[in-house]
PDB file of N, CA and C in Angstrom:
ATOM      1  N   UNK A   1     -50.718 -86.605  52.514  1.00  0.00           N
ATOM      2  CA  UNK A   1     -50.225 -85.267  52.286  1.00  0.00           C
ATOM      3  C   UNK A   1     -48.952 -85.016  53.087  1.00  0.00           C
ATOM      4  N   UNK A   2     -48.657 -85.617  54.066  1.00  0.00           N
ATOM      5  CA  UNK A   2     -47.935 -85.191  55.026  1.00  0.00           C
ATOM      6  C   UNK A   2     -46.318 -85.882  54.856  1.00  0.00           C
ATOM      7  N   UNK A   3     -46.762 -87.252  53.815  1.00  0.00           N
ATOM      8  CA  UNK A   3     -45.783 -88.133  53.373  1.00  0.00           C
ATOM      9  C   UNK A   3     -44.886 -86.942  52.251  1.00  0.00           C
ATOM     10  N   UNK A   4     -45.711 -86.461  51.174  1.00  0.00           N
ATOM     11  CA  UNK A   4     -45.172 -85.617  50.036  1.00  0.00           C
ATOM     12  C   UNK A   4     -44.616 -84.292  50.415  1.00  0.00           C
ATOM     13  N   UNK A   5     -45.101 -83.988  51.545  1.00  0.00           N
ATOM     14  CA  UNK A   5     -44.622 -82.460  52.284  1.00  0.00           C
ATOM     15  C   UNK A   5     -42.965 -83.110  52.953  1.00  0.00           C
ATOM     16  N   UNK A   6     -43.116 -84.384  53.527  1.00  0.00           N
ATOM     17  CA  UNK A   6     -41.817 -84.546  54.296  1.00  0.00           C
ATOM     18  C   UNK A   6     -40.610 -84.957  52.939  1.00  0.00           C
ATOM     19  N   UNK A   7     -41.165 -85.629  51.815  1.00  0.00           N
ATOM     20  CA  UNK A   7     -40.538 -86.048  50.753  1.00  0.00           C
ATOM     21  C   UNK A   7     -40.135 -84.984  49.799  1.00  0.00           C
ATOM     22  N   UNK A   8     -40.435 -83.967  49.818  1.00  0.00           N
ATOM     23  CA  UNK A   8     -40.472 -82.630  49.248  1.00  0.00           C
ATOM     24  C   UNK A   8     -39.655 -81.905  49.652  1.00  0.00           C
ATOM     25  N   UNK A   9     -39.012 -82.002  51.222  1.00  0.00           N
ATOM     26  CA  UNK A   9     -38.044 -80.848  52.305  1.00  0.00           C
ATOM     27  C   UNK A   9     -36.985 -82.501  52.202  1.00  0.00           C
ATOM     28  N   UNK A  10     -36.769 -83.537  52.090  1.00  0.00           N
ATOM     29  CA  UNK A  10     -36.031 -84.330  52.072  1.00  0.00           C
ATOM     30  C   UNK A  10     -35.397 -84.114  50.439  1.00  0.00           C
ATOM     31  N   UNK A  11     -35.904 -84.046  49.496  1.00  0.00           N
ATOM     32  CA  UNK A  11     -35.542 -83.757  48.357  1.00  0.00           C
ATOM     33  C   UNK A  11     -34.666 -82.626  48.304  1.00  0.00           C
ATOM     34  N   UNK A  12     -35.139 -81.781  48.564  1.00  0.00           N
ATOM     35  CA  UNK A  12     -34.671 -80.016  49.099  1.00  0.00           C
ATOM     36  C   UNK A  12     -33.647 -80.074  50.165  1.00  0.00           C
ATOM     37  N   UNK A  13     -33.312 -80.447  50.601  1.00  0.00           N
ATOM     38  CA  UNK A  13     -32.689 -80.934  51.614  1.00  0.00           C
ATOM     39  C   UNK A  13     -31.135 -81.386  51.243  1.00  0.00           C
ATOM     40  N   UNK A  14     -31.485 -82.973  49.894  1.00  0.00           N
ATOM     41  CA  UNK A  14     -30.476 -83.525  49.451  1.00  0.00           C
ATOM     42  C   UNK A  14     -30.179 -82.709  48.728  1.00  0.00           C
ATOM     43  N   UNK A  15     -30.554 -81.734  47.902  1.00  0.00           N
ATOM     44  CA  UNK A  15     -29.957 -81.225  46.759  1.00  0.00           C
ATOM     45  C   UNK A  15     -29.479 -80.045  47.308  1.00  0.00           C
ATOM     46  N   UNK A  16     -29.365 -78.776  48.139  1.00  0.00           N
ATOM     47  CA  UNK A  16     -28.724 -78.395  49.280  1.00  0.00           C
ATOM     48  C   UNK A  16     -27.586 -79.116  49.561  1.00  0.00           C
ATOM     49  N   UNK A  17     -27.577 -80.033  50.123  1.00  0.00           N
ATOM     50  CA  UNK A  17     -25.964 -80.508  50.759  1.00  0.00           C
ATOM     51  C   UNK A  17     -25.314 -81.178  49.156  1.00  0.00           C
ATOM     52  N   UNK A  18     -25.564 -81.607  48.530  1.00  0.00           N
ATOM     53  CA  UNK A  18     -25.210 -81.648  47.015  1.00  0.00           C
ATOM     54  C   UNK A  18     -24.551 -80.403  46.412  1.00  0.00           C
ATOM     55  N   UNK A  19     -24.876 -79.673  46.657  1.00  0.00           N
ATOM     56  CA  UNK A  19     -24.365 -78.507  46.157  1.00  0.00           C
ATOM     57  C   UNK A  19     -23.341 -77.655  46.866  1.00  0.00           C
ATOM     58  N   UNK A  20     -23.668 -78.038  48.156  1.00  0.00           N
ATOM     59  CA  UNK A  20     -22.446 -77.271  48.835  1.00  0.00           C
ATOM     60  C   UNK A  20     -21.237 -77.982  48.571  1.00  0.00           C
ATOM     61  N   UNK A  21     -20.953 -79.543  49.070  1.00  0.00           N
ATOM     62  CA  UNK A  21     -20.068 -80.405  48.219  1.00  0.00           C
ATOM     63  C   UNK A  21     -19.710 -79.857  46.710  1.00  0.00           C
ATOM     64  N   UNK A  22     -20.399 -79.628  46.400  1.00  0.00           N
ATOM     65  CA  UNK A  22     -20.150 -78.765  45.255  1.00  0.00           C
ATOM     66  C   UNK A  22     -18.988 -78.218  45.104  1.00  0.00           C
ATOM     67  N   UNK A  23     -19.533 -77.129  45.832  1.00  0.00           N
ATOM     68  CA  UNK A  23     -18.877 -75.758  46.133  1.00  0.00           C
ATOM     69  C   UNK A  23     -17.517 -75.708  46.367  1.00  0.00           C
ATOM     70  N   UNK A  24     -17.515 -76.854  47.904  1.00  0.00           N
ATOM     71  CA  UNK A  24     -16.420 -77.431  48.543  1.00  0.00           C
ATOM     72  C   UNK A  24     -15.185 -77.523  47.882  1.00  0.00           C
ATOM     73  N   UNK A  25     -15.300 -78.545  47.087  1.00  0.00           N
ATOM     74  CA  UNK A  25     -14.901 -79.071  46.016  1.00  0.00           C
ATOM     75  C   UNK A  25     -14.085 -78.239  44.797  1.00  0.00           C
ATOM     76  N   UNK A  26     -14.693 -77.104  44.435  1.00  0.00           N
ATOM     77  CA  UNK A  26     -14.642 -76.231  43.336  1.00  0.00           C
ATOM     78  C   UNK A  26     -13.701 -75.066  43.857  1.00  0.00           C
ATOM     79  N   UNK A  27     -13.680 -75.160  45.715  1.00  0.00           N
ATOM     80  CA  UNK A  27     -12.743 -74.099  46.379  1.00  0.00           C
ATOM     81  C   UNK A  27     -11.659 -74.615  46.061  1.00  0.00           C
ATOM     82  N   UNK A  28     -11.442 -76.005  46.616  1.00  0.00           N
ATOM     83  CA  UNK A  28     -10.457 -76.854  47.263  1.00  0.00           C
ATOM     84  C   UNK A  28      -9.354 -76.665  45.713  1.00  0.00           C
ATOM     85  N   UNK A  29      -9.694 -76.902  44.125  1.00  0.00           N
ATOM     86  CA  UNK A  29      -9.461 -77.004  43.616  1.00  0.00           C
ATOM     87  C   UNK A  29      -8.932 -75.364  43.371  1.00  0.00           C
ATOM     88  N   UNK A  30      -9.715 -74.582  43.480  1.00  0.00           N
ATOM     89  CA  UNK A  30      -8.514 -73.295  42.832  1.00  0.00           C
ATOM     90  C   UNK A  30      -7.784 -72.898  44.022  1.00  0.00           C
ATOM     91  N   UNK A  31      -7.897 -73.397  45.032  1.00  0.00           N
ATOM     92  CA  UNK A  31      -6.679 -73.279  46.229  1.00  0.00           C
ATOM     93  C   UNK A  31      -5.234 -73.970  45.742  1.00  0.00           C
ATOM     94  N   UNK A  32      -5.973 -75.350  45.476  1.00  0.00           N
ATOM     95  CA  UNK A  32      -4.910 -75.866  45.051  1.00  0.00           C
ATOM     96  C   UNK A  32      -4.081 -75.776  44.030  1.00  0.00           C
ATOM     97  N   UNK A  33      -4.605 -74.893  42.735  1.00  0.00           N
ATOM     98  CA  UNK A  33      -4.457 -74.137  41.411  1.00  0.00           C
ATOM     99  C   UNK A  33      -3.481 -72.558  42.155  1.00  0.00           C
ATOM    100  N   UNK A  34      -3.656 -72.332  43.268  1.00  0.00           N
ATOM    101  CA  UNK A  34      -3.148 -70.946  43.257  1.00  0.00           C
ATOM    102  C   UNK A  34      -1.660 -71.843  44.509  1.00  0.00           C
ATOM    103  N   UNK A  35      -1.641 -73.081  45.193  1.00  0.00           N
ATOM    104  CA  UNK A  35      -1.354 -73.056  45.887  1.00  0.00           C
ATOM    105  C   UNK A  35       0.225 -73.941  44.322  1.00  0.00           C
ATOM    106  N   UNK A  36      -0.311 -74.423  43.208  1.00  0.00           N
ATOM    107  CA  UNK A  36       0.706 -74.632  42.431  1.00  0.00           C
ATOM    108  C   UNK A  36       1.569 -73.421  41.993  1.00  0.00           C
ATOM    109  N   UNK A  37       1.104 -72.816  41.658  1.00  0.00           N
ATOM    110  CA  UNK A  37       1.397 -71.377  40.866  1.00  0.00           C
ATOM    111  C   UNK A  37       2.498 -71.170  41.654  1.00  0.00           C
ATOM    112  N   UNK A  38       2.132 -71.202  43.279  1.00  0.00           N
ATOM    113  CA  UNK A  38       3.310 -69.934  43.768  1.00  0.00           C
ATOM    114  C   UNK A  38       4.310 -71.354  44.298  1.00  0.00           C
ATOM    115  N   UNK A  39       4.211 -72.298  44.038  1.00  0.00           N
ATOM    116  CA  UNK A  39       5.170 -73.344  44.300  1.00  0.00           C
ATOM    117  C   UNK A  39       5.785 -73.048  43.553  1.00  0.00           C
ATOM    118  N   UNK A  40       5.379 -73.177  42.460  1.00  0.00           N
ATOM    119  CA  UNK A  40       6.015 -73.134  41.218  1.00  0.00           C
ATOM    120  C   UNK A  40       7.238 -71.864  40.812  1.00  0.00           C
ATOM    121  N   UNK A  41       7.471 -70.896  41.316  1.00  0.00           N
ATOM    122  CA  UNK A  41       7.837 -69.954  41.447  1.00  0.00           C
ATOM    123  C   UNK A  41       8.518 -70.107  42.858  1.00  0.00           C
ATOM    124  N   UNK A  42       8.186 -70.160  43.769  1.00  0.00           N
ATOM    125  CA  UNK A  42       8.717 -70.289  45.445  1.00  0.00           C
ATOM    126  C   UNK A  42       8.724 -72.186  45.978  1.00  0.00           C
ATOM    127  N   UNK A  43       9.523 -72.416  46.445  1.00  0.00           N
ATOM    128  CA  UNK A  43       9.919 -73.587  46.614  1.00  0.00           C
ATOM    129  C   UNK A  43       9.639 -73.496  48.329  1.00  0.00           C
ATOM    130  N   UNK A  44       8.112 -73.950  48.771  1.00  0.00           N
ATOM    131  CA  UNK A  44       7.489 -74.175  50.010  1.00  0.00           C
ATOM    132  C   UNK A  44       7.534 -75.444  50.816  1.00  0.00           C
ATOM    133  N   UNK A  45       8.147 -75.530  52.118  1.00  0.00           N
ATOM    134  CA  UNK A  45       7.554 -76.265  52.741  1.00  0.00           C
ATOM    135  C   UNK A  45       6.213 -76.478  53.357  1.00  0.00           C
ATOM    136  N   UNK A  46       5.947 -77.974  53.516  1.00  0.00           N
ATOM    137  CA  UNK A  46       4.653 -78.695  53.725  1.00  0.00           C
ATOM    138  C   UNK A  46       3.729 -77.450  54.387  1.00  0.00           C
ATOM    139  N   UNK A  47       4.290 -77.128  55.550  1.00  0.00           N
ATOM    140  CA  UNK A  47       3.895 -76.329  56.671  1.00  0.00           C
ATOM    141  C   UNK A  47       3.650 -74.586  56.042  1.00  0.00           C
ATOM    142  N   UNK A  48       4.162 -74.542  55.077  1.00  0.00           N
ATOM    143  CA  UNK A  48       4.114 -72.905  54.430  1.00  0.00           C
ATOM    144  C   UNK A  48       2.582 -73.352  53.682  1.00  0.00           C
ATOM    145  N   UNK A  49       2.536 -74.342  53.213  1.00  0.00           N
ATOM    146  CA  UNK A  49       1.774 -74.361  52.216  1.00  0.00           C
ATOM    147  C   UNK A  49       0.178 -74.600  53.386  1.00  0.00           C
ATOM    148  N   UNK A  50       0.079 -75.269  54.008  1.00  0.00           N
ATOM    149  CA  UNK A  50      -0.904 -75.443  55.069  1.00  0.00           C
ATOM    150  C   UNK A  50      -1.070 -74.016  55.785  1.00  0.00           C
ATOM    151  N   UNK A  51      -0.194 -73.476  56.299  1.00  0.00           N
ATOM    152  CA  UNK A  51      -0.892 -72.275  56.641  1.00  0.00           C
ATOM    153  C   UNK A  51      -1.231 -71.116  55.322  1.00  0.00           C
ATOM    154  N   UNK A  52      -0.624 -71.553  54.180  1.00  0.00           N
ATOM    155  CA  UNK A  52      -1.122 -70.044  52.640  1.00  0.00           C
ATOM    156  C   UNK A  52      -2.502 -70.736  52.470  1.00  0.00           C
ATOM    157  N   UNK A  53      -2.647 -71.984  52.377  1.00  0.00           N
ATOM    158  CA  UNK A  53      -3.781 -72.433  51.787  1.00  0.00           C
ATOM    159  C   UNK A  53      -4.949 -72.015  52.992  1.00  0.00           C
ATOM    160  N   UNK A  54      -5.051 -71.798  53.723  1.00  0.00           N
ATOM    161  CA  UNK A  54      -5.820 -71.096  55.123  1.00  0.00           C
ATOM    162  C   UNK A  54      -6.731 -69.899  54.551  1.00  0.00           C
ATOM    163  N   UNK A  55      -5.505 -69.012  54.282  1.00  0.00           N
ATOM    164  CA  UNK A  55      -5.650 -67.884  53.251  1.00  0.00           C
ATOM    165  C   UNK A  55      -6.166 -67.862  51.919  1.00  0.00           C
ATOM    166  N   UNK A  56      -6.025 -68.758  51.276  1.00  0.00           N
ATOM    167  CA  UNK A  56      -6.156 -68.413  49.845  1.00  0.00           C
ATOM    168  C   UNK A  56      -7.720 -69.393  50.210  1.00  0.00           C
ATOM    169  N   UNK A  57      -8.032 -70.231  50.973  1.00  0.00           N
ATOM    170  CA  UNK A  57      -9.431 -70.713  50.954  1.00  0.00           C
ATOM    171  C   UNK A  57     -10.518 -69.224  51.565  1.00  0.00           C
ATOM    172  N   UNK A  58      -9.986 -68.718  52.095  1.00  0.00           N
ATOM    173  CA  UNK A  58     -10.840 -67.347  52.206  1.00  0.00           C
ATOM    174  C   UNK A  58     -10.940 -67.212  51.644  1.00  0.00           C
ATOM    175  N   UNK A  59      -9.870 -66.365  50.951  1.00  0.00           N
ATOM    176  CA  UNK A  59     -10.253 -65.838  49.854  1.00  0.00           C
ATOM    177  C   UNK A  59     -11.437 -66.247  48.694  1.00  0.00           C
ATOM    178  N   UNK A  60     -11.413 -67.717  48.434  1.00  0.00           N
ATOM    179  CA  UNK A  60     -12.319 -68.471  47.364  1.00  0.00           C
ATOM    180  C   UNK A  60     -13.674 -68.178  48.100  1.00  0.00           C
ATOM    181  N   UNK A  61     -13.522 -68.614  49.497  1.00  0.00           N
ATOM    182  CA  UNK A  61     -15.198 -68.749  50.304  1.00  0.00           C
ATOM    183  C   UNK A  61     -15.929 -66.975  49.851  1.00  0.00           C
ATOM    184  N   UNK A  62     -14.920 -66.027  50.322  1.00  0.00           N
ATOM    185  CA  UNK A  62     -15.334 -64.803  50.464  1.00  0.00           C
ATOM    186  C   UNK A  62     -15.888 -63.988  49.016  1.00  0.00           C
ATOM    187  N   UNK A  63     -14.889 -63.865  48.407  1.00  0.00           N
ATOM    188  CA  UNK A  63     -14.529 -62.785  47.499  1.00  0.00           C
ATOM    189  C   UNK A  63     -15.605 -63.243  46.111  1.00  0.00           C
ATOM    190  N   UNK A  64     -16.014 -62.507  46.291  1.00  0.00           N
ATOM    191  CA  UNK A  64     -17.609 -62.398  45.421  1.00  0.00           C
ATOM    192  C   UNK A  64     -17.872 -61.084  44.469  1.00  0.00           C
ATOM    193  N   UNK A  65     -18.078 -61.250  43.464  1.00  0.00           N
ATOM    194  CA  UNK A  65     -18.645 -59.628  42.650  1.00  0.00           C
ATOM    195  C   UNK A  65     -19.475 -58.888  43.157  1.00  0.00           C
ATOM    196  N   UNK A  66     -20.573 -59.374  44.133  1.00  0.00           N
ATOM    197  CA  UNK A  66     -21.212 -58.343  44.808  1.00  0.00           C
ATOM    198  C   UNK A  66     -20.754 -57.537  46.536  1.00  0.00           C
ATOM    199  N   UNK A  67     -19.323 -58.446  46.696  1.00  0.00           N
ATOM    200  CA  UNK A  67     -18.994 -57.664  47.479  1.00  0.00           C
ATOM    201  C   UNK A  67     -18.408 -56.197  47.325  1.00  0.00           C
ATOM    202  N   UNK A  68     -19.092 -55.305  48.720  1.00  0.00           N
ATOM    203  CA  UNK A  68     -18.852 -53.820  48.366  1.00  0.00           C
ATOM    204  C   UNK A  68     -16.956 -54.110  48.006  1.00  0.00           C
ATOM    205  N   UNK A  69     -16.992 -52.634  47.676  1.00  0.00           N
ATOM    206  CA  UNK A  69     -14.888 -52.172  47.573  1.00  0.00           C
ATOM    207  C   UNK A  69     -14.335 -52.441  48.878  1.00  0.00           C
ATOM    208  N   UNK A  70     -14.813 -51.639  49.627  1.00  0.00           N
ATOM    209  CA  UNK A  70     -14.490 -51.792  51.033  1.00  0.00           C
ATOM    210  C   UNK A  70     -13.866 -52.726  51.379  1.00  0.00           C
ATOM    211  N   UNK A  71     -14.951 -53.872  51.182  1.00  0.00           N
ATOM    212  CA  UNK A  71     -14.674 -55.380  51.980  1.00  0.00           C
ATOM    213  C   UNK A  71     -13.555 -55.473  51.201  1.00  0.00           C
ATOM    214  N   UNK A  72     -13.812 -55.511  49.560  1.00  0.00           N
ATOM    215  CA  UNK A  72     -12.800 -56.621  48.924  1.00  0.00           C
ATOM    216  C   UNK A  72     -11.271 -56.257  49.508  1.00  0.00           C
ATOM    217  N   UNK A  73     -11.351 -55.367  49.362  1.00  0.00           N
ATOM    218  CA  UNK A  73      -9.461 -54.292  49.707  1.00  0.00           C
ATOM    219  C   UNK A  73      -9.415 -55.302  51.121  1.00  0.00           C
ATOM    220  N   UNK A  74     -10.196 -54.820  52.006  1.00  0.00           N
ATOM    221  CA  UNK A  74      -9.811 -55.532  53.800  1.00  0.00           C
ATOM    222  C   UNK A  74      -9.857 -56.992  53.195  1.00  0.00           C
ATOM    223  N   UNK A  75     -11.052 -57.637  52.264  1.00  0.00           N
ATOM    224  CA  UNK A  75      -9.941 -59.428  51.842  1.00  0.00           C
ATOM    225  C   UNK A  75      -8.927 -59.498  51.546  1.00  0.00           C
ATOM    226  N   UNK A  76      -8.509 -58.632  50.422  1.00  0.00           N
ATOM    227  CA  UNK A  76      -7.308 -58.601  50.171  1.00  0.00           C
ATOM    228  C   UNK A  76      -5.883 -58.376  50.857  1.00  0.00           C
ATOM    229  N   UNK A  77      -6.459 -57.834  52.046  1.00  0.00           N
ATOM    230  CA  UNK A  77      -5.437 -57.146  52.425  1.00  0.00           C
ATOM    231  C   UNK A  77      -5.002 -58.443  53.752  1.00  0.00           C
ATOM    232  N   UNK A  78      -5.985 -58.813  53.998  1.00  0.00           N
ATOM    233  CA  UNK A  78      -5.828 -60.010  55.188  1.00  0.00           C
ATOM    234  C   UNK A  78      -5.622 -61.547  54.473  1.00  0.00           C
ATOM    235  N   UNK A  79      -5.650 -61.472  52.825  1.00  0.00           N
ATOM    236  CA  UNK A  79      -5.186 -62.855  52.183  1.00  0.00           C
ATOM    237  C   UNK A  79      -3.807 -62.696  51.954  1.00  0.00           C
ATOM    238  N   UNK A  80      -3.658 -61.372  51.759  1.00  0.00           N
ATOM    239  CA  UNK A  80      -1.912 -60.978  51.498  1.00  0.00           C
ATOM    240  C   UNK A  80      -0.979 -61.663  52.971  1.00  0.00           C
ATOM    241  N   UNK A  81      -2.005 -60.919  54.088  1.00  0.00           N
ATOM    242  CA  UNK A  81      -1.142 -60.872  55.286  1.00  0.00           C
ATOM    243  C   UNK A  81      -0.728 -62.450  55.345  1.00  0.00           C
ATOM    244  N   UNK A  82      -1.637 -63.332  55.284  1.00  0.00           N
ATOM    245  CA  UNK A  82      -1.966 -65.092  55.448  1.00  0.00           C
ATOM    246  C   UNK A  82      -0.851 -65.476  54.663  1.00  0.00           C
ATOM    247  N   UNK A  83      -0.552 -64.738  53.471  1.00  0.00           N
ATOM    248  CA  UNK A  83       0.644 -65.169  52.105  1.00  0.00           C
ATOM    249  C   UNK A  83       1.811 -65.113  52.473  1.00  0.00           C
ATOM    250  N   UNK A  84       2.111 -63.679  53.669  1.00  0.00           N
ATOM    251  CA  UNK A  84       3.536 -63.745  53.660  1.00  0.00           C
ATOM    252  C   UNK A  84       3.663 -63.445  54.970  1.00  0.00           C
ATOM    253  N   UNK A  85       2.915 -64.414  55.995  1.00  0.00           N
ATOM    254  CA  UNK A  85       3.587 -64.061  57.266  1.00  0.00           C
ATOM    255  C   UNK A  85       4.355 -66.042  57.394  1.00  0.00           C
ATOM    256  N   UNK A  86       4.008 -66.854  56.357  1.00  0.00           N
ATOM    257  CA  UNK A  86       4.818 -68.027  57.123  1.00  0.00           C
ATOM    258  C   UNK A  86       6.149 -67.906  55.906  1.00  0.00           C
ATOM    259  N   UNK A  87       5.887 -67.147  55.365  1.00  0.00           N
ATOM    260  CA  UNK A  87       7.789 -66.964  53.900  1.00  0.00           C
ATOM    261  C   UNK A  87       8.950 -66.466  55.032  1.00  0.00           C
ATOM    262  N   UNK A  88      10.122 -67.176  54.203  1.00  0.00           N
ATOM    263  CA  UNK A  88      11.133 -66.257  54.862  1.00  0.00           C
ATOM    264  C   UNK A  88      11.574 -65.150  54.154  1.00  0.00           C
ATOM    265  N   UNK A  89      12.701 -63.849  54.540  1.00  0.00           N
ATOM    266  CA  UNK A  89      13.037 -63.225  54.340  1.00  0.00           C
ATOM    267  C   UNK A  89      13.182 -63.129  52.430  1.00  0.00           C
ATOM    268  N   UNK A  90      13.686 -63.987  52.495  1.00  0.00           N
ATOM    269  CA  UNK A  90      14.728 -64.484  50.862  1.00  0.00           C
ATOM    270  C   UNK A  90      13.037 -64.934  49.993  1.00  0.00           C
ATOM    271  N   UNK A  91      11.724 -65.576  50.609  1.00  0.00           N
ATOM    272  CA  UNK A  91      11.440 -66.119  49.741  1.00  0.00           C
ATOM    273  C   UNK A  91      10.061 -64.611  49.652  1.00  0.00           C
ATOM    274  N   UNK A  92      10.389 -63.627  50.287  1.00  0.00           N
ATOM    275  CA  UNK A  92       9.385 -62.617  50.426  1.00  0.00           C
ATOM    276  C   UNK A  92      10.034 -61.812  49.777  1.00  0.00           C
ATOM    277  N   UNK A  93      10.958 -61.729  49.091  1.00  0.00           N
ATOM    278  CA  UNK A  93      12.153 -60.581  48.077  1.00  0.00           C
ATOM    279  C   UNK A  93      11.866 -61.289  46.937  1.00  0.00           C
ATOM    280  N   UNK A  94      11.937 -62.756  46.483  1.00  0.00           N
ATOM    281  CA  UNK A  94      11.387 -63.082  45.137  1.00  0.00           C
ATOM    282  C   UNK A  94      10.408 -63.021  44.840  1.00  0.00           C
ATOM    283  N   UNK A  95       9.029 -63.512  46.184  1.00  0.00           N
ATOM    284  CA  UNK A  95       7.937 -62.897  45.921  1.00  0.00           C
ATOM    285  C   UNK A  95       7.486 -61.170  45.341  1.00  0.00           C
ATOM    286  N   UNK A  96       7.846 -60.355  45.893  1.00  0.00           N
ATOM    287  CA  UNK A  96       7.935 -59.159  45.579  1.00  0.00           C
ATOM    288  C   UNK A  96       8.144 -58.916  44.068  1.00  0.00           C
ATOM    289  N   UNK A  97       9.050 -59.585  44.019  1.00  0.00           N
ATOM    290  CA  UNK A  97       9.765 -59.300  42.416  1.00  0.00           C
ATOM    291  C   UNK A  97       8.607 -59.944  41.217  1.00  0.00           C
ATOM    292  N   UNK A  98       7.366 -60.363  41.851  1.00  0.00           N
ATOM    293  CA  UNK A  98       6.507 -61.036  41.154  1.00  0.00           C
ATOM    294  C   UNK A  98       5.123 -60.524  41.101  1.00  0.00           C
ATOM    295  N   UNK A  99       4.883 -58.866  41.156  1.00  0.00           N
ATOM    296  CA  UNK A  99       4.010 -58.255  41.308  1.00  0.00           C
ATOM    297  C   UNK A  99       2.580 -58.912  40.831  1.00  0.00           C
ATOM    298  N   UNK A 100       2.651 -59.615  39.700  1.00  0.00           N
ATOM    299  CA  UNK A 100       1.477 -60.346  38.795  1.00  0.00           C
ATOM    300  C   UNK A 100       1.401 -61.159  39.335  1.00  0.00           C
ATOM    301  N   UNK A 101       2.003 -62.146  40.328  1.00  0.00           N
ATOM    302  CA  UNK A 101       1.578 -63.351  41.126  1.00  0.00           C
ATOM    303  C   UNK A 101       1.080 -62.909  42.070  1.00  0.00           C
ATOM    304  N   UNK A 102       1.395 -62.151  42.847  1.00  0.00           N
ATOM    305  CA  UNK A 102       0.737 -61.707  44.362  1.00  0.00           C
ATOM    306  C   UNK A 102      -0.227 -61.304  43.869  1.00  0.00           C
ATOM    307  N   UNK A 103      -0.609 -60.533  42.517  1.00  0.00           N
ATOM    308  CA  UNK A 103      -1.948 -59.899  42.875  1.00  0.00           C
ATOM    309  C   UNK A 103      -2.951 -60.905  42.097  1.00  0.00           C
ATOM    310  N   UNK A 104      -2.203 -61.802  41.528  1.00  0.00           N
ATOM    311  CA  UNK A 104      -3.627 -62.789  41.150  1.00  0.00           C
ATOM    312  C   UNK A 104      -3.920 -63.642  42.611  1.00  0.00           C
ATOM    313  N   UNK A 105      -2.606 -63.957  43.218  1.00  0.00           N
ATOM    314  CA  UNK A 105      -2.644 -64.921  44.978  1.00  0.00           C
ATOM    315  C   UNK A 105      -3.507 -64.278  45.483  1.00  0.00           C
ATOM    316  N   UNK A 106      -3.983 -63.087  45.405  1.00  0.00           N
ATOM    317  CA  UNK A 106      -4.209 -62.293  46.777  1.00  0.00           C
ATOM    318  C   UNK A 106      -5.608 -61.840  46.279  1.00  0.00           C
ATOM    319  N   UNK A 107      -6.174 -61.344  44.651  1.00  0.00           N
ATOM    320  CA  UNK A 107      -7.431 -61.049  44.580  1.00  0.00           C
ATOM    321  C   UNK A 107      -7.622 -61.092  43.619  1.00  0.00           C
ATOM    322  N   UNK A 108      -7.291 -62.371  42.978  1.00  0.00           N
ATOM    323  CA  UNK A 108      -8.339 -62.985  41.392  1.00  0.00           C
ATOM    324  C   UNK A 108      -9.027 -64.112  41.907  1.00  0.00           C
TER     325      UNK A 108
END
């Protein structure tokens, strides 16, 4: 009995960390989907893109349909900050001019 009880939480166990890999995985990818987009549009160095992607992985970990309004606005508002505190001047004026990108970057 004691064999099928430990084989049972080992099973449960693997399929748990299976899934978070999962998860992992499924972030990493629309980070990297949001981290094309605004390349694509803004021309980033290595180092811009390492500290947005910081941000925009919050965002994926966090931002959930059952989070209250509250929260989502304060995610939003601290994925924005993550977006445009490593831009320069020039690349935070074209950003701007791109109202539909920031707000999918920041809370789709």
């Amino acid at each position: 009995m004691k064999k099928f009880i430990a084989l049972f939480f080992m099973i449960i166990s693997f399929s748990v960390t299976v899934t978070a890999q999962d998860r992992q995985k499924e972030i990493a990818k629309k980070v990297q989907n949001d981290i094309t987009a605004l390349t694509s549009y803004i021309p980033l160095t290595d180092e811009q893109k390492v500290q947005i992607s910081k941000g925009l992985e919050m965002k994926h970990l966090n931002l959930t349909p059952e989070l209250p309004e509250g929260r989502k606005k304060e995610l939003v508002r601290i994925v924005e900050h993550y977006l445009r505190a490593p831009l320069t001047q020039a690349q935070l004026q074209k950003l701007d001019a791109n109202p539909t990108l920031v707000k999918r970057l920041v809370s789709e």
